[in-house]
C-alpha atoms as a PDB file:
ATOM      1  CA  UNK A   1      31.130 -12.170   6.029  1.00  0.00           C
ATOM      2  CA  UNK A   2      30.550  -8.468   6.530  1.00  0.00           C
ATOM      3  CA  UNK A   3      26.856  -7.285   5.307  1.00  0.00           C
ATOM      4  CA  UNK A   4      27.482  -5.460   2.454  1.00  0.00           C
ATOM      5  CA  UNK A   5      24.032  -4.018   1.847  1.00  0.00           C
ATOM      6  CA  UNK A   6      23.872   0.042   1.987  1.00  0.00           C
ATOM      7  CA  UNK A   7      21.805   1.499   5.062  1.00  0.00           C
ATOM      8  CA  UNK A   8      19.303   2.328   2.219  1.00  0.00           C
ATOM      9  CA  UNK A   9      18.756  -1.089   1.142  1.00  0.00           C
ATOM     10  CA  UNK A  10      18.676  -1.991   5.062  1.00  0.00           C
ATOM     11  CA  UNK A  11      15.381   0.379   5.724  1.00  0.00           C
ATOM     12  CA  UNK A  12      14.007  -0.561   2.502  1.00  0.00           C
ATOM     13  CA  UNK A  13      13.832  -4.116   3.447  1.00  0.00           C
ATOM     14  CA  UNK A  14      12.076  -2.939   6.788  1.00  0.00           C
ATOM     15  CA  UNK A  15       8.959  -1.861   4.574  1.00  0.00           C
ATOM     16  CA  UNK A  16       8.655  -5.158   2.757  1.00  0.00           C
ATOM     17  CA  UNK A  17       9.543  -8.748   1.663  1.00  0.00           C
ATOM     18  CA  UNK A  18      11.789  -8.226  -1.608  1.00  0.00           C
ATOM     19  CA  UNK A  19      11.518 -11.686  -1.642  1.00  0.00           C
ATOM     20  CA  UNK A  20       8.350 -11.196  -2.494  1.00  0.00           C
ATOM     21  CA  UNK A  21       6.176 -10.040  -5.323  1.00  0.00           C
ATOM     22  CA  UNK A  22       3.709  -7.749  -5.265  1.00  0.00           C
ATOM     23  CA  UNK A  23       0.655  -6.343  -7.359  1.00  0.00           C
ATOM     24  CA  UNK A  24       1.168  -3.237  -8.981  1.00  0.00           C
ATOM     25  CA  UNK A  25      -0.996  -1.238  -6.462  1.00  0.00           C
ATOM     26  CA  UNK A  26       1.069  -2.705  -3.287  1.00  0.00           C
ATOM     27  CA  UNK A  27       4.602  -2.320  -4.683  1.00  0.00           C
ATOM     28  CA  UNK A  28       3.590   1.578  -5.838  1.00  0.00           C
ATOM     29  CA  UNK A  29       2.612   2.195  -1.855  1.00  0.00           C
ATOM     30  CA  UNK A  30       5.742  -0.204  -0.586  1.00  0.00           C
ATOM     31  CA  UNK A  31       7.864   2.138  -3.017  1.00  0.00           C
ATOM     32  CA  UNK A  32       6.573   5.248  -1.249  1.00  0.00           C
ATOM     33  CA  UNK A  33       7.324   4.398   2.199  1.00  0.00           C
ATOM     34  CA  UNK A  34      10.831   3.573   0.892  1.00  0.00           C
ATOM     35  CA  UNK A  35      13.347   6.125   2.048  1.00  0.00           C
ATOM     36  CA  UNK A  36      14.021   9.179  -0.195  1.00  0.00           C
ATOM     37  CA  UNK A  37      16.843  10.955  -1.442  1.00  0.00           C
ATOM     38  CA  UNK A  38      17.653  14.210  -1.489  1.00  0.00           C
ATOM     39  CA  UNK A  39      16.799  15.140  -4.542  1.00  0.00           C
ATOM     40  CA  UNK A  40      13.839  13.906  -6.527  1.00  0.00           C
ATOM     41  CA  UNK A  41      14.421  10.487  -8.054  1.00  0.00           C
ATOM     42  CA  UNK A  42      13.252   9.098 -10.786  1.00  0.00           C
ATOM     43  CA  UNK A  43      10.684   5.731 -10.492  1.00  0.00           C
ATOM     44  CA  UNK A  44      11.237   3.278 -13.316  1.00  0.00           C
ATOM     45  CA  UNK A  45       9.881   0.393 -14.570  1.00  0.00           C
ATOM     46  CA  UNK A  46      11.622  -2.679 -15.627  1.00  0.00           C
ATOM     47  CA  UNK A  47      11.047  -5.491 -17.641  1.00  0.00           C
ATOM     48  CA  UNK A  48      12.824  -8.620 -18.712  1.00  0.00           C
ATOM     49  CA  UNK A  49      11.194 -10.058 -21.948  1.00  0.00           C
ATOM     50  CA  UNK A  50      11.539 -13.544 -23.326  1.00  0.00           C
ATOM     51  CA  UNK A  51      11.632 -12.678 -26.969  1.00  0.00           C
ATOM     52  CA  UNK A  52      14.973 -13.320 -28.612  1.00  0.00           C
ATOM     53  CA  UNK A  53      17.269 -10.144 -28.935  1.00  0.00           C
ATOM     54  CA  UNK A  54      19.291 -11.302 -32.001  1.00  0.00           C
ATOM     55  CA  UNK A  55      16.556 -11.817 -33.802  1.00  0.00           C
ATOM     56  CA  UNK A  56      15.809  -8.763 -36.115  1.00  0.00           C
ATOM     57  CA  UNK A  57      11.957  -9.013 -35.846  1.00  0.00           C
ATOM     58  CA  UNK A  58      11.606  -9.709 -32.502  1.00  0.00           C
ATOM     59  CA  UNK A  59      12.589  -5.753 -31.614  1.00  0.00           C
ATOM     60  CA  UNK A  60      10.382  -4.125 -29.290  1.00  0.00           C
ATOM     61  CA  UNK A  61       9.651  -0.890 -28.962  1.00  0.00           C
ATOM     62  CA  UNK A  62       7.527   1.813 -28.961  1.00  0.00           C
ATOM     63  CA  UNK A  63       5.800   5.095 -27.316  1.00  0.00           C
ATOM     64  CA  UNK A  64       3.063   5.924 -24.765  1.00  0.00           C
ATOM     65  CA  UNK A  65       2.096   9.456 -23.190  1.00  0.00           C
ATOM     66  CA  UNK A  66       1.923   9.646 -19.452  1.00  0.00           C
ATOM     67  CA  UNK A  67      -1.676  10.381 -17.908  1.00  0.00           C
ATOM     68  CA  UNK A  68       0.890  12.336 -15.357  1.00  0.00           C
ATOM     69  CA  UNK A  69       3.552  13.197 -17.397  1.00  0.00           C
ATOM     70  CA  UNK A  70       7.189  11.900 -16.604  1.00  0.00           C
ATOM     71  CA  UNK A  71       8.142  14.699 -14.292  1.00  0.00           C
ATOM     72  CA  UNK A  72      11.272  15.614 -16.437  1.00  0.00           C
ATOM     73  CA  UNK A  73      12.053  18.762 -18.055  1.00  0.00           C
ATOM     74  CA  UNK A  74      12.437  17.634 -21.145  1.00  0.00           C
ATOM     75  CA  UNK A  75      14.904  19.023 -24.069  1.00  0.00           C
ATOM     76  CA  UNK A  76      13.649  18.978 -27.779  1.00  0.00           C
ATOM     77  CA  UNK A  77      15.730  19.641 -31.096  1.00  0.00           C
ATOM     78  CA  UNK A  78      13.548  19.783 -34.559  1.00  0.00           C
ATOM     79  CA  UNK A  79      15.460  19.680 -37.608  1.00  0.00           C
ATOM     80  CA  UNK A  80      12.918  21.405 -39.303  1.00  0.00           C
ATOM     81  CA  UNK A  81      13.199  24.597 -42.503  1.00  0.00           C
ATOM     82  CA  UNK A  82      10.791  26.093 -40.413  1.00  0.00           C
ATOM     83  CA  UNK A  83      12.391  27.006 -36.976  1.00  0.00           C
ATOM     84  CA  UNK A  84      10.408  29.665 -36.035  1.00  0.00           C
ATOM     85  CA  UNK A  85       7.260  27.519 -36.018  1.00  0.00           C
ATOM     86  CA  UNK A  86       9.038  24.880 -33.695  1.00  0.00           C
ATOM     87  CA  UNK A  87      10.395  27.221 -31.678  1.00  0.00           C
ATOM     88  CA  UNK A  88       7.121  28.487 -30.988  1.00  0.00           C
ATOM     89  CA  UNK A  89       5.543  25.010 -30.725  1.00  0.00           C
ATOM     90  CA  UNK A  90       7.989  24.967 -27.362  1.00  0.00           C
ATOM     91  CA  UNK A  91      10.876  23.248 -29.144  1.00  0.00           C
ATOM     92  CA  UNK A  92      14.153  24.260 -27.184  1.00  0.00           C
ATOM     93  CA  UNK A  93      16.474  24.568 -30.435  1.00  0.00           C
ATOM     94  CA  UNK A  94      14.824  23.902 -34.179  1.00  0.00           C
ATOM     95  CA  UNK A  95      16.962  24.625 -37.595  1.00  0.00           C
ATOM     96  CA  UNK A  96      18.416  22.065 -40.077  1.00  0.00           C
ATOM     97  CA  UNK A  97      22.071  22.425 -41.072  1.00  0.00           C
ATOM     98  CA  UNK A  98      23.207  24.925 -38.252  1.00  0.00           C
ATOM     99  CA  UNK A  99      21.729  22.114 -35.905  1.00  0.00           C
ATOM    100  CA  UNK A 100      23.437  19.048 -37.882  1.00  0.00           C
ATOM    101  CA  UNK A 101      26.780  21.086 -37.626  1.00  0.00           C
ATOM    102  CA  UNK A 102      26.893  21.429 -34.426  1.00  0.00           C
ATOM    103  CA  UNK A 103      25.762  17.407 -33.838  1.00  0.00           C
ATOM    104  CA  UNK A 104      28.312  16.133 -36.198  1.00  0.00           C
ATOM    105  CA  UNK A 105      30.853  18.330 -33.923  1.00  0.00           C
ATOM    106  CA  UNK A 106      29.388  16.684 -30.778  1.00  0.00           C
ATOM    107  CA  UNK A 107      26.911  18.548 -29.459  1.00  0.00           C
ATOM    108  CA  UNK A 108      23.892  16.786 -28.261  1.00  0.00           C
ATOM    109  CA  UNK A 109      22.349  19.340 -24.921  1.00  0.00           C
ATOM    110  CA  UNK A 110      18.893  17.588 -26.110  1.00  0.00           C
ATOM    111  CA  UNK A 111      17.112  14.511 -24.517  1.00  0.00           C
ATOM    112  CA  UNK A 112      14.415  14.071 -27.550  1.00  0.00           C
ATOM    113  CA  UNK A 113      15.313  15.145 -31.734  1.00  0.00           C
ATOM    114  CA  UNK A 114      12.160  15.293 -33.634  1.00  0.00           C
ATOM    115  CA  UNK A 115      12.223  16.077 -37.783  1.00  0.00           C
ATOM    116  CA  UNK A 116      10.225  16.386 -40.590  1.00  0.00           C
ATOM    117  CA  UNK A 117       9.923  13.827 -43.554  1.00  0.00           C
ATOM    118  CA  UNK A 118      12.012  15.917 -45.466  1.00  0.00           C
ATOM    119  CA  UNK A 119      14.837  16.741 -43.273  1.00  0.00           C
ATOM    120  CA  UNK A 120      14.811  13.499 -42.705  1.00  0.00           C
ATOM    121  CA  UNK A 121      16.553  13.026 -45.888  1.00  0.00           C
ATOM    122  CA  UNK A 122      19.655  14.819 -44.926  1.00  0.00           C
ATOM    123  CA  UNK A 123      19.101  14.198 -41.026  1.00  0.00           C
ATOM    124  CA  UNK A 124      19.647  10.345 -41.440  1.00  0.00           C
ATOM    125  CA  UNK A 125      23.098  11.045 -42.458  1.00  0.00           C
ATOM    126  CA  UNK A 126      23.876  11.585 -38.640  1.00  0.00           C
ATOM    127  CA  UNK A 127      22.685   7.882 -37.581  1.00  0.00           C
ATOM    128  CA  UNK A 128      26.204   7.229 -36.301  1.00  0.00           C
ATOM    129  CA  UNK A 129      26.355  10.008 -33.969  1.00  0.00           C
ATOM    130  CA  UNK A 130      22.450   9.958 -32.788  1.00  0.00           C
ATOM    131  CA  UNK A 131      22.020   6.205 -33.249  1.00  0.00           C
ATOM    132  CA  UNK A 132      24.223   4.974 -30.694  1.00  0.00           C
ATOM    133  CA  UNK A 133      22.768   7.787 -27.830  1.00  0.00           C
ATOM    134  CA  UNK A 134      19.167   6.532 -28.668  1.00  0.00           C
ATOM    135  CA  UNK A 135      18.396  10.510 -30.016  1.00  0.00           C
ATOM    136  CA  UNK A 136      17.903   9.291 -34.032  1.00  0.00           C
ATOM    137  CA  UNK A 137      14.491  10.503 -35.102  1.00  0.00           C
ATOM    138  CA  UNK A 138      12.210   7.337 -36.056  1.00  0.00           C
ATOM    139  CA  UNK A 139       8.766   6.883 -36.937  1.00  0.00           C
ATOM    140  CA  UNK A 140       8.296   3.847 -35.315  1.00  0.00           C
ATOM    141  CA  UNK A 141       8.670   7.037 -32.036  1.00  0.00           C
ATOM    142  CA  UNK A 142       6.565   9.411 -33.237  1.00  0.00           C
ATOM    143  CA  UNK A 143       9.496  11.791 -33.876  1.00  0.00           C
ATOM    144  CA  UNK A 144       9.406  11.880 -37.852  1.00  0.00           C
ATOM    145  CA  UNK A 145       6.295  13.660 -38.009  1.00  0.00           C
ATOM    146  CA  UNK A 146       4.814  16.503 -40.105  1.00  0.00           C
ATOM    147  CA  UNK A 147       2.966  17.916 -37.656  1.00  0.00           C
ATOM    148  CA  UNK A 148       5.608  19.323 -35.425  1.00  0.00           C
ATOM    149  CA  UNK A 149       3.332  21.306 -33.307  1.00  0.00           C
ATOM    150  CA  UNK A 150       1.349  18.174 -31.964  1.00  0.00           C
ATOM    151  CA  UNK A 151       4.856  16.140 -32.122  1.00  0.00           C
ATOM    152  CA  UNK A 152       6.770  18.729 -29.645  1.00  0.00           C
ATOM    153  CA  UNK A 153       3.277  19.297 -27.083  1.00  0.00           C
ATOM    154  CA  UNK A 154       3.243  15.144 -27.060  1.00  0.00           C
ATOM    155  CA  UNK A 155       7.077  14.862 -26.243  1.00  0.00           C
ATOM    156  CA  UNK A 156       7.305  17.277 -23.216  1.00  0.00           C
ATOM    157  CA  UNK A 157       3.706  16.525 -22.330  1.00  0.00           C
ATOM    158  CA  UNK A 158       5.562  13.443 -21.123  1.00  0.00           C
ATOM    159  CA  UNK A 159       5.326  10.793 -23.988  1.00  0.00           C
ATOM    160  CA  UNK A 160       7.710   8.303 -23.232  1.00  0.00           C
ATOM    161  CA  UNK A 161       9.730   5.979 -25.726  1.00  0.00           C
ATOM    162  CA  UNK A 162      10.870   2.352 -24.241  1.00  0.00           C
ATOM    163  CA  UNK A 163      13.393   0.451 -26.470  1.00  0.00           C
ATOM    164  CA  UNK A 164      14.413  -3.351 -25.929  1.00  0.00           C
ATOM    165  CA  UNK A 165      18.200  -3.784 -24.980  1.00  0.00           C
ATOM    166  CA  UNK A 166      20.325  -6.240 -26.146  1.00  0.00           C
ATOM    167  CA  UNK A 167      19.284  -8.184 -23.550  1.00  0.00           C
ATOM    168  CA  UNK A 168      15.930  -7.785 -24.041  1.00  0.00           C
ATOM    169  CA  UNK A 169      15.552  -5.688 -21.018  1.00  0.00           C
ATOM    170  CA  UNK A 170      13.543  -2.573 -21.437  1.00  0.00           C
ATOM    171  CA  UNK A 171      14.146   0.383 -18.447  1.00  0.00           C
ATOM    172  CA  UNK A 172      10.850   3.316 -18.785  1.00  0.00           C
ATOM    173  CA  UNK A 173      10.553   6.057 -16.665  1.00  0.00           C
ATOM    174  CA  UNK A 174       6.692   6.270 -15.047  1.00  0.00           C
ATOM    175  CA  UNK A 175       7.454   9.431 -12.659  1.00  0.00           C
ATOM    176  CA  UNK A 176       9.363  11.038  -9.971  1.00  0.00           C
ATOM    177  CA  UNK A 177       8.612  10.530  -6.532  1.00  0.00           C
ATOM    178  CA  UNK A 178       7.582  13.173  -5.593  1.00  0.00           C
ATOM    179  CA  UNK A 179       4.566  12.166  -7.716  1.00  0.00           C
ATOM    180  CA  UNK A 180       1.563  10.754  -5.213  1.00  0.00           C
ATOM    181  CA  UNK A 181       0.818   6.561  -5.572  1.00  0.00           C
ATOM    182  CA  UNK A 182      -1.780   7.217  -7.529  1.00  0.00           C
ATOM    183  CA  UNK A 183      -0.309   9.157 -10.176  1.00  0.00           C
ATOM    184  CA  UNK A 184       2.764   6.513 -10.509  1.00  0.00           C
ATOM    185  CA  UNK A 185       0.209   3.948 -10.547  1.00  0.00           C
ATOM    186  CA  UNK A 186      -1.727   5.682 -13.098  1.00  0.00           C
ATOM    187  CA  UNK A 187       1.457   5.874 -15.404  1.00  0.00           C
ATOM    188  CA  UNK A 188       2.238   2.607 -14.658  1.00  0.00           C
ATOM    189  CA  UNK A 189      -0.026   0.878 -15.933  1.00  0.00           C
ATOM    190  CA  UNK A 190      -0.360   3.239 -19.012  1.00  0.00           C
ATOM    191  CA  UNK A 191       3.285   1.738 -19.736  1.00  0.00           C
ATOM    192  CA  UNK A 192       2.512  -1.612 -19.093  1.00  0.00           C
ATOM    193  CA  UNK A 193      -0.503  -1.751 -21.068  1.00  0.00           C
ATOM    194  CA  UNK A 194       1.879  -0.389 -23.433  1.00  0.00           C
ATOM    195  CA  UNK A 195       5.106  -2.699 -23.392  1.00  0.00           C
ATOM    196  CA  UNK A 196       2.626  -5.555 -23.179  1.00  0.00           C
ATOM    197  CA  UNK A 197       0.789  -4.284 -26.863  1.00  0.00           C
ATOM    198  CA  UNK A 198       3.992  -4.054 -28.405  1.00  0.00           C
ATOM    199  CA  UNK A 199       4.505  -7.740 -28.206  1.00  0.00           C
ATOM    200  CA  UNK A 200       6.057  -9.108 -31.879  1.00  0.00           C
ATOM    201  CA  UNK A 201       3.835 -10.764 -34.630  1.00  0.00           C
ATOM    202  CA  UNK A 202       6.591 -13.048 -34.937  1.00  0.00           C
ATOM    203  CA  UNK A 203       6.876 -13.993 -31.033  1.00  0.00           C
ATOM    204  CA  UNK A 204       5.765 -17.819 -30.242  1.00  0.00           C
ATOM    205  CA  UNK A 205       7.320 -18.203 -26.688  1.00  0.00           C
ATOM    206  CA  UNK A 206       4.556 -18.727 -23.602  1.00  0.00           C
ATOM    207  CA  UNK A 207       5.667 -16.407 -21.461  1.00  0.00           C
ATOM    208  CA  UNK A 208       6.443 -12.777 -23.412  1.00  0.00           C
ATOM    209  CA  UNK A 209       7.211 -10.668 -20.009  1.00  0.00           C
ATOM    210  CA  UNK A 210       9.089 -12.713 -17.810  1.00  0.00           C
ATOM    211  CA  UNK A 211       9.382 -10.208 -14.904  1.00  0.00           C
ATOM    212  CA  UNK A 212       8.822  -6.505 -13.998  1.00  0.00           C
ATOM    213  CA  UNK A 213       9.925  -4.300 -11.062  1.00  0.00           C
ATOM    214  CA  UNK A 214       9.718  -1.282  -9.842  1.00  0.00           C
ATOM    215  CA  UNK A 215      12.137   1.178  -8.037  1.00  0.00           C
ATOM    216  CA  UNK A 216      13.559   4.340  -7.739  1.00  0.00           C
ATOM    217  CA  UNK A 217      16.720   6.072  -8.408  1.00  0.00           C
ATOM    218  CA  UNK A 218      18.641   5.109  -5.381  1.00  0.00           C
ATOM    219  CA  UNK A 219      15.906   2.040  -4.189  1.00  0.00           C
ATOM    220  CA  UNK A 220      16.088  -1.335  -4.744  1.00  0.00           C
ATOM    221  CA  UNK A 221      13.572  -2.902  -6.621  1.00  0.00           C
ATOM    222  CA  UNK A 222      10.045  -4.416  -5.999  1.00  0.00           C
ATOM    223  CA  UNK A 223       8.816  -7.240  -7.608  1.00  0.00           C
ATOM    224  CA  UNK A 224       5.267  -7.056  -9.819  1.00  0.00           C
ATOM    225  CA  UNK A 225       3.499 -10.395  -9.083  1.00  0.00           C
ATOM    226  CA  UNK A 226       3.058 -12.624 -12.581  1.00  0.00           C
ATOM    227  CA  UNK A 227      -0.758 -12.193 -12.249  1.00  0.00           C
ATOM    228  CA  UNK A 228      -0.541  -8.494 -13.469  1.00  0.00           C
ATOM    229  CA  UNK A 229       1.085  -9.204 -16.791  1.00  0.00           C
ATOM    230  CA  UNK A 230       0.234 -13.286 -17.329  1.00  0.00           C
ATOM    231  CA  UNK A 231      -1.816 -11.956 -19.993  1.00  0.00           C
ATOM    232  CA  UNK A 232       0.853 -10.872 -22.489  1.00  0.00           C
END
């Protein structure tokens, strides 16, 4: 049979065993000797997690900052009465039923929506439109807040949200790579010190992360050795 594997994957597996796993400090340096794109990727780290998905209180998520910052431009909306304080803050749009308009028409050029408690009252009408892009404000986030000022500075500071799947997979981006090791390794394992806090009360399994990786863009993945996270 014909090897199917790109000429990327090909040099990749020059640098190291993907068979293998790795601890986070390795597979951060194995990832930068990995050939690069032409543009600047994104790293991300993933992890499969062995708490039941259908079960409503077994739902992890959560929010971290970046030591480093993500390395993204990031977009915010506030629904907020007081735009001109948001805008000011740094938010990129801010306004309350102009902004819900246009959302309800479609328009969502934003990556992160942040409102008040008491837009939130009319604001949670547009759950089906923001809901299913991941872009609903939620406290659980950090993006119902009162104090918008701090909220926006924390958001394109480089906080990050992670969310499980339905599949209990969770994807977080820790950096670009144009970042050096020891920033992505500093992010890293902000997140994972993170994901592995926001294990459920209601969680009983023995193993809570099963497995974690770490890639880029257009690499394949490296494998993080059990010994970093056998203590979730």
């Amino acid at each position: 049979m014909p090897n199917k594997h790109s000429k990327r994957y090909l040099s990749a597996v020059k640098v190291a065993d993907l068979t293998k796993d790795y601890p986070l400090k390795d597979a951060v340096d194995i990832l930068a000797k990995f050939p690069k794109a032409k543009f600047d990727e994104t790293v991300e780290l993933s992890f499969r997690l062995g708490v039941d998905p259908t079960s409503g209180d077994q739902n992890v998520r959560g929010t971290t900052p970046l030591p480093n910052g993500s390395g993204k431009k990031v977009r915010v909306l506030v629904f907020t009465d007081d735009a001109a304080k948001a805008l000011a803050a740094g938010a990129d749009h801010a306004g309350l039923q102009d902004l819900m308009t246009k959302v309800n028409a479609g328009w969502l050029d934003f990556d992160v929506a942040i409102a008040t408690t008491e837009a939130m009252k009319t604001v949670r009408t547009l759950a089906r439109v923001l809901g299913p892009k991941g872009l609903m404000p939620n406290p659980k986030s950090g993006t119902v807040t009162d104090d918008i000022v701090a909220g926006i500075k924390a958001v394109k500071a480089g906080r990050v949200e992670f969310k499980m799947d339905k599949t209990a997979n969770i994807g977080v981006g820790v950096g670009k790579r144009s970042f050096t090791p020891a920033q992505i390794l500093e992010n890293v394992q902000v997140v994972l010190e993170a994901v592995g806090k926001s294990k459920p009360a209601s969680f009983k399994g023995s193993q809570f992360i099963k497995s974690i990786a770490l890639s880029s863009s257009m690499s394949p993945g490296v494998q993080i050795a059990s010994t970093e996270f056998s203590k979730f």
